[in-house]
C-alpha atoms as a PDB file:
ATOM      1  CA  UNK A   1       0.000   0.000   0.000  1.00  0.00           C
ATOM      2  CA  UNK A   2       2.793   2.505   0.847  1.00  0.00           C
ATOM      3  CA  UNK A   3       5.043   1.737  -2.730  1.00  0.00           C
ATOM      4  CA  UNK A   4       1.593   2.857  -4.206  1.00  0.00           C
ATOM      5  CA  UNK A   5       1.008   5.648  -2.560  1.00  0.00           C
ATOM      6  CA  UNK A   6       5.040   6.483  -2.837  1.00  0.00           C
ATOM      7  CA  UNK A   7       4.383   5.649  -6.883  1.00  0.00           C
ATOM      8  CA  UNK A   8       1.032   8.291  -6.847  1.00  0.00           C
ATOM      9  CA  UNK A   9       3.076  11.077  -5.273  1.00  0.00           C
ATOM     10  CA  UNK A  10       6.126  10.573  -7.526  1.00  0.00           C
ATOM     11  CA  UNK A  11       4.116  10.480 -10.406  1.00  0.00           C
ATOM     12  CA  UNK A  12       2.308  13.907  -9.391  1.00  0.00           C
ATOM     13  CA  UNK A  13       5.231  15.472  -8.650  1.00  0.00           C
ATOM     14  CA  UNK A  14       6.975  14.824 -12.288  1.00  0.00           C
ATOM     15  CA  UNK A  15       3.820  16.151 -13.784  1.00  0.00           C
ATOM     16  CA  UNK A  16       3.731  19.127 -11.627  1.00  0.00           C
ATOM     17  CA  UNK A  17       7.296  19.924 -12.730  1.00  0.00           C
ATOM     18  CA  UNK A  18       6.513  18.933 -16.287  1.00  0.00           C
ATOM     19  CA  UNK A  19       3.769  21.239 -16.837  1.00  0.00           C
ATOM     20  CA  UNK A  20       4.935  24.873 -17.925  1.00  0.00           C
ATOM     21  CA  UNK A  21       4.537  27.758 -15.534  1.00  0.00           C
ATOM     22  CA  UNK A  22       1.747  30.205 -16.079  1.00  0.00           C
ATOM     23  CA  UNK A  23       3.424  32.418 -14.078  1.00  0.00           C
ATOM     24  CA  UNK A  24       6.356  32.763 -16.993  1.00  0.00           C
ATOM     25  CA  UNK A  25       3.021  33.962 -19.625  1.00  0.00           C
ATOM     26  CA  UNK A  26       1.972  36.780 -17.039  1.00  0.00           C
ATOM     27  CA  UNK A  27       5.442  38.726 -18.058  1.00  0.00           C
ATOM     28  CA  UNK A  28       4.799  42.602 -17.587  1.00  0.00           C
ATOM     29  CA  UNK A  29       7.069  44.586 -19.922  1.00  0.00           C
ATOM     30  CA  UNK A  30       9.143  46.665 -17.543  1.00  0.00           C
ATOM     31  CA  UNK A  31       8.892  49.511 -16.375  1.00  0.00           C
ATOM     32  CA  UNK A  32      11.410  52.481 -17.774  1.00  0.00           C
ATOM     33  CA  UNK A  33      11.521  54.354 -14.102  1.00  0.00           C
ATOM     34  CA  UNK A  34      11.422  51.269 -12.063  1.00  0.00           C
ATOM     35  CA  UNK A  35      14.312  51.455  -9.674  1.00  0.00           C
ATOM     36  CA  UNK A  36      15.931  48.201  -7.916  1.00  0.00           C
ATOM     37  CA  UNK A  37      18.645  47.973  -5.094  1.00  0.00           C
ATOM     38  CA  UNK A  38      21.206  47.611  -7.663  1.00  0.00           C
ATOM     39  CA  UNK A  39      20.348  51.151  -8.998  1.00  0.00           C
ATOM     40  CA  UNK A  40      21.080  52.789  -5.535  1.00  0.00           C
ATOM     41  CA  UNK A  41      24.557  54.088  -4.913  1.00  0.00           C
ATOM     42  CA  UNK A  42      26.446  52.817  -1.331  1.00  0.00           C
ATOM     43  CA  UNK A  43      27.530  55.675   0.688  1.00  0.00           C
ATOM     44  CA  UNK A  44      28.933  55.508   4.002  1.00  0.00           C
ATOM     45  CA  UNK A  45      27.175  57.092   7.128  1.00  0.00           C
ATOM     46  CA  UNK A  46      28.304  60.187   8.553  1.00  0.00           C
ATOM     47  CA  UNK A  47      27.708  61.497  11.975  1.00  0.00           C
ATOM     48  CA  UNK A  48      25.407  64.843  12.298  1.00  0.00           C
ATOM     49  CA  UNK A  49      26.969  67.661  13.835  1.00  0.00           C
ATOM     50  CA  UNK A  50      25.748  71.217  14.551  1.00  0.00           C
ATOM     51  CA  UNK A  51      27.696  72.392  12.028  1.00  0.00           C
ATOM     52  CA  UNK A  52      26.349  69.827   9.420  1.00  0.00           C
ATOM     53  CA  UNK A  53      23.037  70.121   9.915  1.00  0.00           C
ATOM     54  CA  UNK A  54      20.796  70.229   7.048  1.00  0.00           C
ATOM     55  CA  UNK A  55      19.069  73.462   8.653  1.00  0.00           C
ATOM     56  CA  UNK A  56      22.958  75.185   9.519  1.00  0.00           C
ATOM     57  CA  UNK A  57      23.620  74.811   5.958  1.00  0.00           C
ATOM     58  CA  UNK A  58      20.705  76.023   4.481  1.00  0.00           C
ATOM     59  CA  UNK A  59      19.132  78.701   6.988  1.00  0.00           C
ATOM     60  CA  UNK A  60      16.015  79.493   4.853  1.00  0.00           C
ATOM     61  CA  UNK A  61      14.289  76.065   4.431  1.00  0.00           C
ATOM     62  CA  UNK A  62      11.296  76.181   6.071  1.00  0.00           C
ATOM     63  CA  UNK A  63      10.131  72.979   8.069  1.00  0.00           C
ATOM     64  CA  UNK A  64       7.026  71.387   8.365  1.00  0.00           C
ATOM     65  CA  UNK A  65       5.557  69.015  11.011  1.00  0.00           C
ATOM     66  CA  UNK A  66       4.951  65.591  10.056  1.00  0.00           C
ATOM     67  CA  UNK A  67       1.560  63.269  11.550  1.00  0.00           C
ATOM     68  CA  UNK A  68       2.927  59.783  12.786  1.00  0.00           C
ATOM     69  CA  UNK A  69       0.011  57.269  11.640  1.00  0.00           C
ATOM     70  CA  UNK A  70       0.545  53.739  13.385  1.00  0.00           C
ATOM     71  CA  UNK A  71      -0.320  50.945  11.079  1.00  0.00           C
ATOM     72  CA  UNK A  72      -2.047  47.892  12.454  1.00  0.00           C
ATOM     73  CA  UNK A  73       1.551  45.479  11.304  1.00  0.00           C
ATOM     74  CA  UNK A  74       3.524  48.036  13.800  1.00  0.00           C
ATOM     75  CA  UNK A  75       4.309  49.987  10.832  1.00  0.00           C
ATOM     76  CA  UNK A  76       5.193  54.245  11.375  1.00  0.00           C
ATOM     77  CA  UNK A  77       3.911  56.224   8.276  1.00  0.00           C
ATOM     78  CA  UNK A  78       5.081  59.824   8.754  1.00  0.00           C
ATOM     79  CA  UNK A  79       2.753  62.432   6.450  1.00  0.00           C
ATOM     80  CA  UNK A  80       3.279  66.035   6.123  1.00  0.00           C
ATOM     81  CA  UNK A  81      -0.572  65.449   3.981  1.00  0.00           C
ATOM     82  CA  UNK A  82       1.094  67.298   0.693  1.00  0.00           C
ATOM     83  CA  UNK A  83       2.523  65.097  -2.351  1.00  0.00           C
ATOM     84  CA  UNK A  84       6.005  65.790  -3.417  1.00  0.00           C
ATOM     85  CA  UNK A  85       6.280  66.650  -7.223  1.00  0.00           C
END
């Protein structure tokens, strides 16, 4: 009883990996402005330092307050509620 049972699942499991993907037919050309990791460039951290801050070096940027939404995963989403252009 077991060799047949090993025989059904062996014989499932070759047509399974016989049978082409549909997944391969669902190709989506790609996107021109799509970015991956491999597009970013590495660069190393550097400490913050009064004299390096972003609001030293440029004294007429004005700053906004951000809402902190908690997501139900544990998630922080910080919103100013304007899109960036």
């Amino acid at each position: 009883m077991q060799q047949v049972i090993i025989l059904s699942l062996f014989l499932l499991s070759a047509c399974a990996l016989a049978a082409p993907s549909h997944q391969l037919e669902l190709h989506l050309p790609p996107d021109p402005q799509s970015q991956r990791a491999t597009d970013l460039v590495y660069s190393p951290i550097k400490p913050v330092t009064d004299a390096t801050r972003y609001t030293t070096l440029n004294p007429g940027v004005k700053l906004t307050a951000l809402k902190k939404v908690k997501h139900a995963k544990g998630n922080m989403v910080f919103s100013s509620g304007e899109r960036i252009s």
